[in-house]
Every structure is written in C-alpha cells, then in structure tokens.
Protein backbone atom coordinates (compact mmCIF):
# COMPACT_ATOMS: atom_id res chain seq x y z
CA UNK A 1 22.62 -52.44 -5.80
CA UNK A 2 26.10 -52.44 -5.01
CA UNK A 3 28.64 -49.27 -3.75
CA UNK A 4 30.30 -48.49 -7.28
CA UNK A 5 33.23 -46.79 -5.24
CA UNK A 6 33.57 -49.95 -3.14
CA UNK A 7 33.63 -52.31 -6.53
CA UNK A 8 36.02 -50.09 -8.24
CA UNK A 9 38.67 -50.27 -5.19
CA UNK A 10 38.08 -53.93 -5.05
CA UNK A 11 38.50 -54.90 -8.74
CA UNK A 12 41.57 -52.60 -9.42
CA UNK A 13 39.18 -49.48 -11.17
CA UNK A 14 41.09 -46.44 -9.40
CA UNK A 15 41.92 -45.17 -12.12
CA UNK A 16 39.83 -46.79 -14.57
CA UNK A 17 38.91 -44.95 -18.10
CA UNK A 18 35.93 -42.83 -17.95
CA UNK A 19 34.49 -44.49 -21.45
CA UNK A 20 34.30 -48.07 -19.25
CA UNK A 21 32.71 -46.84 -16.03
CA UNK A 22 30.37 -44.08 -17.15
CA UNK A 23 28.06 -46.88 -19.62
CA UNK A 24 28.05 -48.88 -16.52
CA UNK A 25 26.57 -46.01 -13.87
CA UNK A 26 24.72 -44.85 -17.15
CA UNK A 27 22.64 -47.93 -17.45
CA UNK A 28 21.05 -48.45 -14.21
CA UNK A 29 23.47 -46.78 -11.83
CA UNK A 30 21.43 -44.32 -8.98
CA UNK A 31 23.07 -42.19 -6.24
CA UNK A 32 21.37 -42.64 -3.13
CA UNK A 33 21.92 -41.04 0.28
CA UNK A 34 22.68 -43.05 2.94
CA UNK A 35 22.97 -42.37 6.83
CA UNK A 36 26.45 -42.52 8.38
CA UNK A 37 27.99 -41.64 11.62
CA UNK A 38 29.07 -38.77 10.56
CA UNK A 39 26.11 -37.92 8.99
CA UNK A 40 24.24 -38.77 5.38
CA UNK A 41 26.25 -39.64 2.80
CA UNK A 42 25.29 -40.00 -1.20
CA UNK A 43 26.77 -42.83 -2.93
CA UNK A 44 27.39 -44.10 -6.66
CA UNK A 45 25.28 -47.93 -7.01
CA UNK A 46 25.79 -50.23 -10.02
CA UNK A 47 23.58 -53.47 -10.31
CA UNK A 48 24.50 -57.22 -10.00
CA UNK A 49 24.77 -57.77 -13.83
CA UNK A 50 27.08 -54.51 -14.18
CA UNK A 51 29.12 -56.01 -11.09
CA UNK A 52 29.87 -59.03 -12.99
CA UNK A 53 30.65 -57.17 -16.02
CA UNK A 54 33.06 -55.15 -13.70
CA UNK A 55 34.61 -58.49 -12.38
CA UNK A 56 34.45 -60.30 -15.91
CA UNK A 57 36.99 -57.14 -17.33
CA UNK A 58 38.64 -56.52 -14.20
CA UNK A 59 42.98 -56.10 -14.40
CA UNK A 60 43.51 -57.48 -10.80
CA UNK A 61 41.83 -61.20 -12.07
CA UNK A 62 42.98 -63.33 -9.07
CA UNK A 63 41.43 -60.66 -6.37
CA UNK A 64 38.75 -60.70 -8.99
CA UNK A 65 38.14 -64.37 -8.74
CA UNK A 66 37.88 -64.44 -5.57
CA UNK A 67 35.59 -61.50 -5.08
CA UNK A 68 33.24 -63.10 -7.43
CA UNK A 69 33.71 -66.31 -5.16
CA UNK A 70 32.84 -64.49 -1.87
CA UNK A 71 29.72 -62.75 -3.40
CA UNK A 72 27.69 -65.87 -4.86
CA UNK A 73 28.54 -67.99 -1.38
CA UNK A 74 28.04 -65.44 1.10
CA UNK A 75 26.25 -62.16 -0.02
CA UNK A 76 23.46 -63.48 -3.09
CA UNK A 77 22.14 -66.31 -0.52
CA UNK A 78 22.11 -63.80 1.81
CA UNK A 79 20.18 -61.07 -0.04
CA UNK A 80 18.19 -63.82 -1.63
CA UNK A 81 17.39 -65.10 2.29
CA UNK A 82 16.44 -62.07 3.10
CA UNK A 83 13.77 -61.43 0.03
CA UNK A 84 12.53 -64.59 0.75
CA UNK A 85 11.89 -63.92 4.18
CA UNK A 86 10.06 -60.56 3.25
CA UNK A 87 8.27 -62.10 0.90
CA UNK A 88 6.70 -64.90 3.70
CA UNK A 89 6.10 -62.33 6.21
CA UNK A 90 3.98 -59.83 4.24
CA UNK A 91 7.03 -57.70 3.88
CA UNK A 92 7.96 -56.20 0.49
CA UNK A 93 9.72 -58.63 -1.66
C-alpha cells in the first residue's frame, strides 16, 4: 500500500477531479493510522496496480517517468526483499 496523499503530490493530482481519484481509493483504498512524532496519524493508501494507473494518466509525465523508474529499482526489490526474508525466517509473508 502506498500514501495516496504522497502519490497525488508526486504525480501532479492536487487538484485532481474527484470522479478519477475516488474509483481508485474506492477499489482497494484503506485508511490506516499510523504513529508519528507528533502523535498517530490516519492516512489515505492506494495499491501498486492503482499506483501505476495513477502514473500511467498522470499530467506531470516526465516526473512521472521517473517516479515509476525509482519505484521498480529501488522500492519493489526492496519490499519484495523484505517478503522474502519473512517468508525464510518463519515471519509472515
């Protein structure tokens, strides 16, 4: 799951029309809470197939590009590492 708030800045969706955001948080979107400094927090998630629909349709393409870039090199392999590692030490997958 990915911040929604965080995508939206990223990809150029400030001010993005309710009718193409709202399917997208519809369909498998969850608020969670988080803890923060300041104290918990809830916050807006979309999944990894809504992200790339985000990115596919985004208006800022270049910044798109490369955010799209960034998260199959560094953050998948990441989460993926980490899975994998859960996975081979008894820890939930």
């Amino acid at each position: 799951m990915f911040a929604a708030s965080d995508v939206c800045e990223v990809l150029g969706y400030e001010d993005a029309p309710v009718k193409l955001l709202v399917p997208v948080l519809v369909r498998g979107g969850k608020v969670i809470a988080i803890r923060t400094p300041p104290g918990a927090e809830t916050v807006a998630t979309i999944r990894l197939d809504d992200l790339m629909y985000l990115i596919t349709r985004s208006i800022k393409q270049e910044q798109a590009r490369r955010f799209e870039e960034w998260l199959k090199a560094k953050v998948l392999p990441e989460i993926r590492a980490g899975v994998n590692n859960g996975a081979e030490e008894g820890g939930p997958a």
